[in-house]
N, C-alpha and C. Protein backbone atom coordinates (compact mmCIF):
# COMPACT_ATOMS: atom_id res chain seq x y z
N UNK A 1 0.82 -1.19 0.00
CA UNK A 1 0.00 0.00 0.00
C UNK A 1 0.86 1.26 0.00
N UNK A 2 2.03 0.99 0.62
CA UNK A 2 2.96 1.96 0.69
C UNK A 2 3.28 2.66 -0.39
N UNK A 3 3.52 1.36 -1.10
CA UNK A 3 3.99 2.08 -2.60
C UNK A 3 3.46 2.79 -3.51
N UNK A 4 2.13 2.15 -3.57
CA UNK A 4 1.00 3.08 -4.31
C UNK A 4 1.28 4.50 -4.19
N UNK A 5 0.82 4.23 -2.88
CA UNK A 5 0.73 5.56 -2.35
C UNK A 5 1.93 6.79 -2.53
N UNK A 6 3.12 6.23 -2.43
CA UNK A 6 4.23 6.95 -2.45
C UNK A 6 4.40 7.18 -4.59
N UNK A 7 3.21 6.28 -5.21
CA UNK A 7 3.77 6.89 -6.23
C UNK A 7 2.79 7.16 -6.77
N UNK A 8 1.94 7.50 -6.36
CA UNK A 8 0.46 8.65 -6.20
C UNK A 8 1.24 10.02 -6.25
N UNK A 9 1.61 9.80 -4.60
CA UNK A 9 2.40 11.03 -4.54
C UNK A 9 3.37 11.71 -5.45
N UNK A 10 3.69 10.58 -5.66
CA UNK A 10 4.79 10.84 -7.13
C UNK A 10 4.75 11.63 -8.24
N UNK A 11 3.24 10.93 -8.84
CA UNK A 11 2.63 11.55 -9.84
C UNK A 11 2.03 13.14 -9.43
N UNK A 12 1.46 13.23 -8.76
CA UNK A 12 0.69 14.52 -8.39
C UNK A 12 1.65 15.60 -8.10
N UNK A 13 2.82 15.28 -7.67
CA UNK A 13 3.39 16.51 -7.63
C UNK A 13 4.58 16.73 -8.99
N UNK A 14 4.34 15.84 -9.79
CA UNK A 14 5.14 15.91 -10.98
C UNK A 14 4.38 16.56 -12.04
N UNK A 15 2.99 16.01 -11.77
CA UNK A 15 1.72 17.38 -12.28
C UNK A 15 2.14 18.29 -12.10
N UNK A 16 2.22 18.85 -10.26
CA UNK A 16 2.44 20.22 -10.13
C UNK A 16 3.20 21.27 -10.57
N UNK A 17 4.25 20.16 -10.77
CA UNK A 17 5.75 20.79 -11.26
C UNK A 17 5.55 21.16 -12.81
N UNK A 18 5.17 20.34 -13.52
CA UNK A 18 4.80 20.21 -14.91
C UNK A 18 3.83 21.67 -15.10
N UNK A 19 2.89 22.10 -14.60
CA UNK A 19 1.68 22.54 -14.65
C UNK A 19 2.32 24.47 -14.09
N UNK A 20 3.27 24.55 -12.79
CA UNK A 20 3.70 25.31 -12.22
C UNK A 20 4.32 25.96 -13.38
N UNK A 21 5.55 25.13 -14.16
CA UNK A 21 6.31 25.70 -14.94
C UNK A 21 6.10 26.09 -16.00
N UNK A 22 4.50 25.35 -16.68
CA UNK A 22 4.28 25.85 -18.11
C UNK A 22 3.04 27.44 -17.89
N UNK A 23 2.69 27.51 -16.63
CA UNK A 23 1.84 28.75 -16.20
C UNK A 23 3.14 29.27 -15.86
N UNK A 24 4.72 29.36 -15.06
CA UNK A 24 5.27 30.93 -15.31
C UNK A 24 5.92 30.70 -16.39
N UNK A 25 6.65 29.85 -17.47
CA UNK A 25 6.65 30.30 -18.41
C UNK A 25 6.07 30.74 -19.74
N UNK A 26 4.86 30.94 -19.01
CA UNK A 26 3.50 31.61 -20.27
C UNK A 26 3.62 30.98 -21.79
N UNK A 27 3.51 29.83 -21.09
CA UNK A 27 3.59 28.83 -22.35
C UNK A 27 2.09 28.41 -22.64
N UNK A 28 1.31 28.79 -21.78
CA UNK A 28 0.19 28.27 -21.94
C UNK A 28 -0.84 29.10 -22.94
N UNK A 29 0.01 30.57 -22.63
CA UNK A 29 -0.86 31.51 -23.44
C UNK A 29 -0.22 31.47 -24.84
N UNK A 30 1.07 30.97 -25.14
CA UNK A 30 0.82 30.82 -26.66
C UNK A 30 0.38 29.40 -27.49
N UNK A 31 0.37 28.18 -26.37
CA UNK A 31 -0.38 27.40 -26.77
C UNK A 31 -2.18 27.80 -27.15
N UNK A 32 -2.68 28.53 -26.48
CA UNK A 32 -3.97 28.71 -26.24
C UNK A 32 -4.33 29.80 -27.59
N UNK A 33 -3.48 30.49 -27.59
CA UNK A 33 -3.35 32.08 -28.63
C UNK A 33 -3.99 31.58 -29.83
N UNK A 34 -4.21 30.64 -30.61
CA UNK A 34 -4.64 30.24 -31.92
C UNK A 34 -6.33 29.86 -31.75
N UNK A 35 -6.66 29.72 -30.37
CA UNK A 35 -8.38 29.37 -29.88
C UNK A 35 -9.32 30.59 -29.60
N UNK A 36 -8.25 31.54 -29.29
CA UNK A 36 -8.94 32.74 -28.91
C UNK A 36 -9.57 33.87 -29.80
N UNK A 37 -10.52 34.62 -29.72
CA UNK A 37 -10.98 34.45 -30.71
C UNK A 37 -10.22 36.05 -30.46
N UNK A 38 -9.72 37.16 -31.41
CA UNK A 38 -8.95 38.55 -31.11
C UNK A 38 -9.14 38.87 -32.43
N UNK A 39 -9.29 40.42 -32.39
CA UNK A 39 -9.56 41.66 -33.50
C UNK A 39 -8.42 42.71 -33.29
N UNK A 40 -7.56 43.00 -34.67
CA UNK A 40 -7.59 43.80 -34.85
C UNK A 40 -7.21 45.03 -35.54
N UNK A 41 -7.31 46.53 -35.71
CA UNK A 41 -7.89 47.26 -36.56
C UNK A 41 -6.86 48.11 -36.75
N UNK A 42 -6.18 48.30 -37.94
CA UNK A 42 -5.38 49.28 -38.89
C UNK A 42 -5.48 50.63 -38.85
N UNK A 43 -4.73 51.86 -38.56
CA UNK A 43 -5.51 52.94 -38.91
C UNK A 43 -4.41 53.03 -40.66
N UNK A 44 -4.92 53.24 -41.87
CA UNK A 44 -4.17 53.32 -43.03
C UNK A 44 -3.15 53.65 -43.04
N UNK A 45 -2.39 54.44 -42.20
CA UNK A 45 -0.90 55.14 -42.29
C UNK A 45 0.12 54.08 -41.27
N UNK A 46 -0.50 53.05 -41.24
CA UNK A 46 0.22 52.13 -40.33
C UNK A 46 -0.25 50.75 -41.07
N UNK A 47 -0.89 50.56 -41.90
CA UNK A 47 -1.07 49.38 -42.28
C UNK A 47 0.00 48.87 -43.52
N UNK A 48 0.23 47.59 -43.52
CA UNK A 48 0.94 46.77 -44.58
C UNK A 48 -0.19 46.69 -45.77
N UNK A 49 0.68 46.95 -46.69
CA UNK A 49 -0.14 46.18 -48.30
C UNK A 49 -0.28 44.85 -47.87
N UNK A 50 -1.17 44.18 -48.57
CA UNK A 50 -1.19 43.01 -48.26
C UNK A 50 -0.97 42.01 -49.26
N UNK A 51 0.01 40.67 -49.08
CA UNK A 51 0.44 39.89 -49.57
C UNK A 51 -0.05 39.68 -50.56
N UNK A 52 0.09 39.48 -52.11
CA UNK A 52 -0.61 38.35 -52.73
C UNK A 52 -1.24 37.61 -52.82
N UNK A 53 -1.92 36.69 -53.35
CA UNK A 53 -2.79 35.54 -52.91
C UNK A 53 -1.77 34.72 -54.27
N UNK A 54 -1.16 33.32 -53.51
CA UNK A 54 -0.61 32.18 -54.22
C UNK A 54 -1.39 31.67 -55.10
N UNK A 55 -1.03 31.27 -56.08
CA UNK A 55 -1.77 30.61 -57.46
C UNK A 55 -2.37 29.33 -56.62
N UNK A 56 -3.69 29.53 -57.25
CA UNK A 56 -4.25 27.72 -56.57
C UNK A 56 -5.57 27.21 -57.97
N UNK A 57 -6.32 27.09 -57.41
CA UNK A 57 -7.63 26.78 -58.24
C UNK A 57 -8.53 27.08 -57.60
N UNK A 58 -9.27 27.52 -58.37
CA UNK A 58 -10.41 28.60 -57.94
C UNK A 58 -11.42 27.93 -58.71
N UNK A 59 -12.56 28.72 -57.67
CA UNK A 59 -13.66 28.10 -57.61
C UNK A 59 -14.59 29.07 -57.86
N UNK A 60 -15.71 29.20 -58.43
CA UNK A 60 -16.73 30.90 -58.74
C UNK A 60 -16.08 31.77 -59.33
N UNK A 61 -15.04 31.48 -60.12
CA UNK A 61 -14.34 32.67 -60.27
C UNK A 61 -13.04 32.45 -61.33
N UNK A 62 -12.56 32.72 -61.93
CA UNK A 62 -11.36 32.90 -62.63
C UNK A 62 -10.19 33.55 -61.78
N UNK A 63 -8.84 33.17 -61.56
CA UNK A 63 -7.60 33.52 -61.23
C UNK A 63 -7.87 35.60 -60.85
N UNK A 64 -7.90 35.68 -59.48
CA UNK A 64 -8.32 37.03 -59.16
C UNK A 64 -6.45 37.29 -58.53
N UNK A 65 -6.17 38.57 -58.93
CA UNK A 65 -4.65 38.99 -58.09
C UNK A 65 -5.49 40.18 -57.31
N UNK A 66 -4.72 40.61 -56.31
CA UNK A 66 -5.31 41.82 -55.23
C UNK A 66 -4.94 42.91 -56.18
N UNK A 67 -3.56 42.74 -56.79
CA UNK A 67 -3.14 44.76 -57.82
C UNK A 67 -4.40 44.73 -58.73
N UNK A 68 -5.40 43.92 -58.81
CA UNK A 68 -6.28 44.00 -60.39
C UNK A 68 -7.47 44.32 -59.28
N UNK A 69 -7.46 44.50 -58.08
CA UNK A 69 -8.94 44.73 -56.97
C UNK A 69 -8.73 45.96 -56.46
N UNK A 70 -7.38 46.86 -56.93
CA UNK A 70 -7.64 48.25 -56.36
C UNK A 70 -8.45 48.81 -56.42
N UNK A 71 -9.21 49.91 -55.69
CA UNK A 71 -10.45 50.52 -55.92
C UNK A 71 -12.02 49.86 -55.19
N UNK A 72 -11.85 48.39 -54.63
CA UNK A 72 -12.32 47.44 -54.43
C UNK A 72 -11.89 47.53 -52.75
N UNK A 73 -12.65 46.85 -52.07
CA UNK A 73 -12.79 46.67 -50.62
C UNK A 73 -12.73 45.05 -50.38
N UNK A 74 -11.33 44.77 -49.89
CA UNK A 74 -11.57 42.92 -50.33
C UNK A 74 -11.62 41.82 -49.13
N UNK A 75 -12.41 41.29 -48.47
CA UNK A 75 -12.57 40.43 -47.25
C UNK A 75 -11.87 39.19 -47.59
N UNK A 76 -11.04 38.53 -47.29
CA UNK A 76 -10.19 37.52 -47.32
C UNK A 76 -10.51 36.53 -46.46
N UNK A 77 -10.98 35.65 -46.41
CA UNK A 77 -11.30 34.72 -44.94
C UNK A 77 -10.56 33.21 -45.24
N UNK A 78 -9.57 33.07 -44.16
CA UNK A 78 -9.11 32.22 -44.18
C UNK A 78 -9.41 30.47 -43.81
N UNK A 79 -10.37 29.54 -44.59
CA UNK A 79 -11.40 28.40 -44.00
C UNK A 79 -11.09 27.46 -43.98
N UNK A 80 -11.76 26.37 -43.74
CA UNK A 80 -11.66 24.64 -44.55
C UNK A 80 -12.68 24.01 -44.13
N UNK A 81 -13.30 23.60 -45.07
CA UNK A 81 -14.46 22.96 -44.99
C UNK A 81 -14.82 22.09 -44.01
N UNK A 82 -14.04 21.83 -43.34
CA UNK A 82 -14.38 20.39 -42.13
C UNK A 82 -14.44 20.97 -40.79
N UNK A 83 -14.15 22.94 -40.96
CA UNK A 83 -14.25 23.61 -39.62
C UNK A 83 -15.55 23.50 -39.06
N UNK A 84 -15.79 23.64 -37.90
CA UNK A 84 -16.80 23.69 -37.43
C UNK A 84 -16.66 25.03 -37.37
N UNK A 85 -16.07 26.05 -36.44
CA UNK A 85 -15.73 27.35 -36.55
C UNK A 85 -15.89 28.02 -37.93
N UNK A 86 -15.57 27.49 -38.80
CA UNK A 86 -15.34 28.07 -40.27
C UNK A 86 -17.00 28.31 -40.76
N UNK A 87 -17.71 27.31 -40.44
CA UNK A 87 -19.06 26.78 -40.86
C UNK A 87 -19.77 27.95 -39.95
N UNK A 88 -19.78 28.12 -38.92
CA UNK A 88 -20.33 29.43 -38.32
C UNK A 88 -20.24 30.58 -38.87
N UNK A 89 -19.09 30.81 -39.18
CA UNK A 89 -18.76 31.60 -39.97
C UNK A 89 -19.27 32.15 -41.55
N UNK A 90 -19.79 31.34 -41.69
CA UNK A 90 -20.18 30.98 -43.37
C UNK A 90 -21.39 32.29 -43.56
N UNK A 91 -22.60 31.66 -42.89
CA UNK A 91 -23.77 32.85 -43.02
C UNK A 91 -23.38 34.28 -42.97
N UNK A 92 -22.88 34.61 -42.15
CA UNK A 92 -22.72 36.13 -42.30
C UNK A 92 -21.47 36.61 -43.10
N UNK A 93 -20.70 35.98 -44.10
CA UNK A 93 -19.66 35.81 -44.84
C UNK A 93 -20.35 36.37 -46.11
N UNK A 94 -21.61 35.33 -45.94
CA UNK A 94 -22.00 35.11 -47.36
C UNK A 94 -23.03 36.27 -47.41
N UNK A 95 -23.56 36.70 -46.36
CA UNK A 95 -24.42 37.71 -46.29
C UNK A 95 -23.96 39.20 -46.80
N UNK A 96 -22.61 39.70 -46.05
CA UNK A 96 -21.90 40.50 -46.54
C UNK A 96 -21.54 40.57 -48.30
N UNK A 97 -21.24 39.34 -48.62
CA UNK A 97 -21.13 39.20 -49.56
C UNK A 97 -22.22 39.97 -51.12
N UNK A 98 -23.54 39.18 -50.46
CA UNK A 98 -24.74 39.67 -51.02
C UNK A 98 -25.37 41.02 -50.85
N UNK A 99 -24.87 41.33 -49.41
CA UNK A 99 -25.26 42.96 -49.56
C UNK A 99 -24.42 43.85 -49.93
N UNK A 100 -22.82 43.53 -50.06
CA UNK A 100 -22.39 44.48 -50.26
C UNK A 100 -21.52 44.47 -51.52
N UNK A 101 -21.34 43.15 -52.36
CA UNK A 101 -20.94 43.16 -53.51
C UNK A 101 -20.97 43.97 -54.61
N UNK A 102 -22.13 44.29 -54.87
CA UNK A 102 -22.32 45.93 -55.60
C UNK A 102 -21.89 47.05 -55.31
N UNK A 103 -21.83 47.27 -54.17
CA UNK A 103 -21.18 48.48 -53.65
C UNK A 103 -19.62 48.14 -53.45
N UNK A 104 -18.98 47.33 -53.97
CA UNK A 104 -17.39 47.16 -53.98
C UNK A 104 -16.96 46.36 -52.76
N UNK A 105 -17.59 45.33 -52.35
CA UNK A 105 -16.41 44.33 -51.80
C UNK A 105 -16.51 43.34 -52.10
N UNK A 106 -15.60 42.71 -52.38
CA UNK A 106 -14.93 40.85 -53.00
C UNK A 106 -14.71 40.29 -51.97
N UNK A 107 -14.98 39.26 -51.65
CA UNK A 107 -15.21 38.33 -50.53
C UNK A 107 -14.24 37.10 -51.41
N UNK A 108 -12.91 36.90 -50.41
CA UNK A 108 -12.80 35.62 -51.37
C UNK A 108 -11.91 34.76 -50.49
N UNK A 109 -12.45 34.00 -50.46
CA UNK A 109 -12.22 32.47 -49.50
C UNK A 109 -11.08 31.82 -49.66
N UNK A 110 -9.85 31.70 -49.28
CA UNK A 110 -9.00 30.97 -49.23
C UNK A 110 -9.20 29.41 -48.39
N UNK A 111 -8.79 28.79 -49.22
CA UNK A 111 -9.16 27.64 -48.64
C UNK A 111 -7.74 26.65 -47.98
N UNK A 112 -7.41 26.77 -46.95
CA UNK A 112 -6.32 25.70 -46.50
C UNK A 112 -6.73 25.02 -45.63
N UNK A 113 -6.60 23.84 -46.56
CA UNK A 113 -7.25 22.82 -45.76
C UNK A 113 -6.93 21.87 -44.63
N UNK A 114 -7.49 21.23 -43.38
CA UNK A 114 -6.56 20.65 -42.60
C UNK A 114 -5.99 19.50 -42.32
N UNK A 115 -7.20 18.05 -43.35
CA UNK A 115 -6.87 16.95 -43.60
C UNK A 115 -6.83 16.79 -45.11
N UNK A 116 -6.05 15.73 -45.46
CA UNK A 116 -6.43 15.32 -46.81
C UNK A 116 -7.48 15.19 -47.45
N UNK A 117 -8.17 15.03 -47.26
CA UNK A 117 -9.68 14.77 -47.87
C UNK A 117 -9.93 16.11 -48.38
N UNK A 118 -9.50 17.16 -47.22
CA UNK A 118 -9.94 18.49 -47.85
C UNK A 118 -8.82 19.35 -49.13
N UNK A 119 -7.88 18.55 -49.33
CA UNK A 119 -6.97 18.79 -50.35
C UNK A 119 -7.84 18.55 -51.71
N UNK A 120 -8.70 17.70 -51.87
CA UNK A 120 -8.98 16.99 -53.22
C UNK A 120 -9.91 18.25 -53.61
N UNK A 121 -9.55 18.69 -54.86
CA UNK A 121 -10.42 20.17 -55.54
C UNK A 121 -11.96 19.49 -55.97
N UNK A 122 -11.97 18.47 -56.33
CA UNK A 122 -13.57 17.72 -56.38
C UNK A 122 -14.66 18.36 -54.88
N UNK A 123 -13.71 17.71 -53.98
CA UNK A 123 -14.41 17.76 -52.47
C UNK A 123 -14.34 18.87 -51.89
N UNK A 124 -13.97 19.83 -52.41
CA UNK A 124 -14.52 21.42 -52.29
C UNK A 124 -15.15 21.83 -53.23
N UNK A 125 -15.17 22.14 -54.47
CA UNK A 125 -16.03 21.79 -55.47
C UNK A 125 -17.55 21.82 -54.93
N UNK A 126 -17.61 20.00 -54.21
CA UNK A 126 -18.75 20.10 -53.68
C UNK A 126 -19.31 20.44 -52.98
N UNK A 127 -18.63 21.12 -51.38
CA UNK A 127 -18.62 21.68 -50.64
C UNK A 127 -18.92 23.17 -50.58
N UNK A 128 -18.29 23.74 -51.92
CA UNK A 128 -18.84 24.93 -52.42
C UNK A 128 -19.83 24.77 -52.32
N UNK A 129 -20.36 24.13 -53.61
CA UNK A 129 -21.74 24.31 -54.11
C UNK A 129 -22.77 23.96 -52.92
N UNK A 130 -22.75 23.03 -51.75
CA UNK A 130 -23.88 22.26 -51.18
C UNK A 130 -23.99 23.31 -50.09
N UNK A 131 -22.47 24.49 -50.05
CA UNK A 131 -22.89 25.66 -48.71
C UNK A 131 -23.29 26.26 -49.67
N UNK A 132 -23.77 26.55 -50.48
CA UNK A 132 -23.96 27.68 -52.09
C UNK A 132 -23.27 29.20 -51.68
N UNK A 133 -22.35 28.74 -51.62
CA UNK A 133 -21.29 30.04 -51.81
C UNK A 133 -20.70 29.91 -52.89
N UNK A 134 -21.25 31.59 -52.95
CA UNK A 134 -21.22 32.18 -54.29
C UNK A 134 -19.85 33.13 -55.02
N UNK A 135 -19.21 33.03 -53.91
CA UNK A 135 -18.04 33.95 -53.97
C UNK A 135 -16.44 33.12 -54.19
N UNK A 136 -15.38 33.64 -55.04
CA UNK A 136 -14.34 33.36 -55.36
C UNK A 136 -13.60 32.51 -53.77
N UNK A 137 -13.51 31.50 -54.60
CA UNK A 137 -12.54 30.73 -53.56
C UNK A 137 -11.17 29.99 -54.01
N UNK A 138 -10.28 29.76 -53.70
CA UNK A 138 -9.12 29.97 -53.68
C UNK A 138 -8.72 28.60 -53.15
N UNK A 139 -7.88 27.29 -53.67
CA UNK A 139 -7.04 26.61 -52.81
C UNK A 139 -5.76 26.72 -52.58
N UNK A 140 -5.59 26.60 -51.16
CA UNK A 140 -4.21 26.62 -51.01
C UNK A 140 -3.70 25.35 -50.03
N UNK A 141 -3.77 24.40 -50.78
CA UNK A 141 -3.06 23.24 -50.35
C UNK A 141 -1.63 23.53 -49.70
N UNK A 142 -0.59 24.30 -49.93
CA UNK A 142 0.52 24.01 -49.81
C UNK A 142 0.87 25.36 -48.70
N UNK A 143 -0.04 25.90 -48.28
CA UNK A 143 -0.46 27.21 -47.25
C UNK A 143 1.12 27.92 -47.81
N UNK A 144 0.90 28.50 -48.86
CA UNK A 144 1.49 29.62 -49.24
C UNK A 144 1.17 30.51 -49.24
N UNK A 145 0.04 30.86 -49.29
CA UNK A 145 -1.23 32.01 -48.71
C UNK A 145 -1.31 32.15 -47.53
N UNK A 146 -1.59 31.24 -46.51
CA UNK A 146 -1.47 30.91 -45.14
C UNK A 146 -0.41 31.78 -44.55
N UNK A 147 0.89 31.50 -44.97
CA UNK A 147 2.07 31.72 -44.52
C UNK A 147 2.10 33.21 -44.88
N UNK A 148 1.75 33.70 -46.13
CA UNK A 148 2.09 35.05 -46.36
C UNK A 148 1.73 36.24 -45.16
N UNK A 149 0.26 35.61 -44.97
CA UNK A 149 -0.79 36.04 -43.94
C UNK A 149 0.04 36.09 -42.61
N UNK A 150 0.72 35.34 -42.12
CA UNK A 150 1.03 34.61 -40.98
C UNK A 150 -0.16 34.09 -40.52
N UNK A 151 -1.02 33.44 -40.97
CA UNK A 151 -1.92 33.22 -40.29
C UNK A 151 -1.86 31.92 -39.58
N UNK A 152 -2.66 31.56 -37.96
CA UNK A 152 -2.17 30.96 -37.19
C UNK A 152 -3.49 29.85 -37.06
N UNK A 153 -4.95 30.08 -37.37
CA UNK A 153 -6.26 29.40 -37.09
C UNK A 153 -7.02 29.22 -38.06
N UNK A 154 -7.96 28.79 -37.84
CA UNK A 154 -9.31 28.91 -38.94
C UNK A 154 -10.64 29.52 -37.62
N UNK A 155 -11.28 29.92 -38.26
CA UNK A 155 -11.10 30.96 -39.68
C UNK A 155 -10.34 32.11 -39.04
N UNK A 156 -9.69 32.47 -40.48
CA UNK A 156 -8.99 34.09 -39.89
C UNK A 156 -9.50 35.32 -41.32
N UNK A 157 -10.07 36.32 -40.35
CA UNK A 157 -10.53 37.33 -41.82
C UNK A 157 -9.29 38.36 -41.79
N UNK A 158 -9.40 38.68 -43.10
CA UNK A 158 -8.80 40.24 -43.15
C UNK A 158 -9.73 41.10 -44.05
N UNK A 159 -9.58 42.31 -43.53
CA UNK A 159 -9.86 43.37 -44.48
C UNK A 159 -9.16 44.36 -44.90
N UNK A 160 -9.07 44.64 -46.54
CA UNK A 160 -8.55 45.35 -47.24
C UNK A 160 -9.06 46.53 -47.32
N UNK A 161 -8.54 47.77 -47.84
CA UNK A 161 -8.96 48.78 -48.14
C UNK A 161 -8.86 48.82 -49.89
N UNK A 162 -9.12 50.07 -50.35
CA UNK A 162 -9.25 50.13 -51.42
C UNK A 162 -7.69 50.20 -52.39
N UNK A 163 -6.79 50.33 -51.15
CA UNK A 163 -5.51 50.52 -51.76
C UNK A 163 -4.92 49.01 -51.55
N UNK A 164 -5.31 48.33 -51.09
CA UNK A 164 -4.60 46.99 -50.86
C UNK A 164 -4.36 46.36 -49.76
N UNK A 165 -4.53 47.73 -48.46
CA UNK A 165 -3.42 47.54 -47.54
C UNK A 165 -4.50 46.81 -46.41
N UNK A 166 -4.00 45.88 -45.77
CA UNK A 166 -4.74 45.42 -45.06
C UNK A 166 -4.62 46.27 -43.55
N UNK A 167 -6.37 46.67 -43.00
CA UNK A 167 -6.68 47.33 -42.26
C UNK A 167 -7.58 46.58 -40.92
N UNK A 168 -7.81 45.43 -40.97
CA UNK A 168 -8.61 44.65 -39.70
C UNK A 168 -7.84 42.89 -40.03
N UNK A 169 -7.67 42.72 -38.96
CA UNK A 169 -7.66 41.14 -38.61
C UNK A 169 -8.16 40.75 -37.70
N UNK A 170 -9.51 39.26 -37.90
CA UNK A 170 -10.08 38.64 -37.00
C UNK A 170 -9.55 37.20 -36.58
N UNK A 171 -9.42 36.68 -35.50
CA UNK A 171 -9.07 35.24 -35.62
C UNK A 171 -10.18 34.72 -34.73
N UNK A 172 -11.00 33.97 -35.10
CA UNK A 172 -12.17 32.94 -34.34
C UNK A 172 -13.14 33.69 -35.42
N UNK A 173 -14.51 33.14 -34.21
CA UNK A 173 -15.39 33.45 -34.71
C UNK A 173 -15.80 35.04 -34.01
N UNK A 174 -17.02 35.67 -34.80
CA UNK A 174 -17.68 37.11 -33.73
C UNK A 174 -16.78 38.13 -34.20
N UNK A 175 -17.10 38.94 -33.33
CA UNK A 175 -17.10 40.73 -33.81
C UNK A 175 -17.82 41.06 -35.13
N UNK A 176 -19.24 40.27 -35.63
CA UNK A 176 -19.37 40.68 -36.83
C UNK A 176 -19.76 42.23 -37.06
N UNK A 177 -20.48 42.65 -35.71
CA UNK A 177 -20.98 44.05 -35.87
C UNK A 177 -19.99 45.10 -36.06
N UNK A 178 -18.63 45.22 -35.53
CA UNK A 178 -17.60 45.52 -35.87
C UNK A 178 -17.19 45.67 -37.11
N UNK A 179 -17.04 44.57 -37.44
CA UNK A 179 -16.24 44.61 -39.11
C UNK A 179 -17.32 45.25 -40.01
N UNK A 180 -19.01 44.58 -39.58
CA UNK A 180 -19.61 45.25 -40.39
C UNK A 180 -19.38 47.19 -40.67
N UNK A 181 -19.38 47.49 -39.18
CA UNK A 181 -18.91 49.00 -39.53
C UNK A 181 -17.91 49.19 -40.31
N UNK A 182 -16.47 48.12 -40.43
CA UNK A 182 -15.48 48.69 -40.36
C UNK A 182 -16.15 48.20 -42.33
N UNK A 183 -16.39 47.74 -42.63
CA UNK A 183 -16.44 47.01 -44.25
C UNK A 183 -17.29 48.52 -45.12
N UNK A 184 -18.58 49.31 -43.84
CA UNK A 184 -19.28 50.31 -44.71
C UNK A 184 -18.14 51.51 -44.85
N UNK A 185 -17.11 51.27 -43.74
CA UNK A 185 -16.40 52.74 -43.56
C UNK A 185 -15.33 52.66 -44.98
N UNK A 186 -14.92 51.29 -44.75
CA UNK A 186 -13.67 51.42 -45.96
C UNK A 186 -14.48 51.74 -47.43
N UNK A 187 -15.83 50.98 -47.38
CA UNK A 187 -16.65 51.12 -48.19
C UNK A 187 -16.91 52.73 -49.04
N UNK A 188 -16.68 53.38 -47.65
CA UNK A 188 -17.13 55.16 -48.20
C UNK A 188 -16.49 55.67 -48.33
N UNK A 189 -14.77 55.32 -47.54
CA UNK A 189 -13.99 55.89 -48.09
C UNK A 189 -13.32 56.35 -49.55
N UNK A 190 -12.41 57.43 -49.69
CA UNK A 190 -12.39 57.95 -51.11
C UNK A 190 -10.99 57.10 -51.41
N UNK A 191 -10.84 56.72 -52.61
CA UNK A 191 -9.80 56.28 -53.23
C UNK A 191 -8.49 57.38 -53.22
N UNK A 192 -7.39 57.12 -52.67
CA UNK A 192 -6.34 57.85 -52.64
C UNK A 192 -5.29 56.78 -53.76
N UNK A 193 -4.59 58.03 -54.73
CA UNK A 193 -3.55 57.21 -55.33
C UNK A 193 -2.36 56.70 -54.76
């Protein structure tokens, strides 16, 4: 009984130790950092142009580059079909999409996917069509897009301005009322050369 016990003890404080050291070396908060859901917002004289989008196959759409969307307001959302998160995401993606497409913003879906299955361009394809999203989507199997982004989760949005430069980043799900402001503002803003 002794022994048990002494390696009960054993264990539990090798927890502690384990558990002590990864809370002070705030290891826990960058393990955790990719779940959380965080915004946030550009003022233009501080924002980066934003990356390219890597050649993939596209879906709704013919081969789109960001230099050919100047003038344009462009939502980038980073997905994969097997998210559950991503899938929340979807309705008010697609909503934006529909209300504000005429008035200048491109909504366009990068797709990096997280298992194989979601690599095969068939099985997004169908996945497109059965969420009926209507908007340019993008694969990026080989997260060259991903990487440009730094992006760290699914889903992750960005928003562009009319010059390119990316001005909001979301990672999770929510803040839609937010971005919605922030999508009418870039929206009204005036085109600067």
């Amino acid at each position: 009984m002794d022994r048990r016990k002494n390696m009960l003890i054993g264990i539990v404080v090798g927890i502690a130790i384990v558990a002590a050291s990864v809370y002070a070396t705030g290891f826990t908060n960058r393990l955790l950092e990719p779940f959380r859901a965080s915004s946030s917002t550009y003022k233009s004289s501080e924002s980066a142009a934003a990356p390219e989008l890597a050649t993939g196959n596209w879906i709704n759409s013919g081969p789109l580059q960001l230099k050919d969307l100047r003038g344009r307001v462009v939502l980038i959302e980073f997905w994969t079909f097997g998210c559950y998160n991503c899938r929340n995401t979807l309705p008010i993606v697609k909503s934006w999409d529909d209300r504000y497409r005429d008035k200048g913003l491109t909504v366009i879906g990068v797709h990096s996917p997280e298992f194989d299955y979601e690599k095969k361009v068939e099985n997004l394809r169908d996945e497109v069509a059965s969420l009926d999203i209507r908007y340019p989507v993008v694969t990026d199997n080989d997260y060259l897009t991903w990487d440009a982004y730094k992006v760290a989760a699914w889903p992750t949005m960005f928003l562009l301005d009319k010059q390119g430069r990316i001005r909001w980043k979301h990672v999770g799900e929510g803040d839609y009322d937010d971005a919605e402001r922030l999508i009418q503002k870039l929206l009204a803003e005036k085109e600067t050369v």
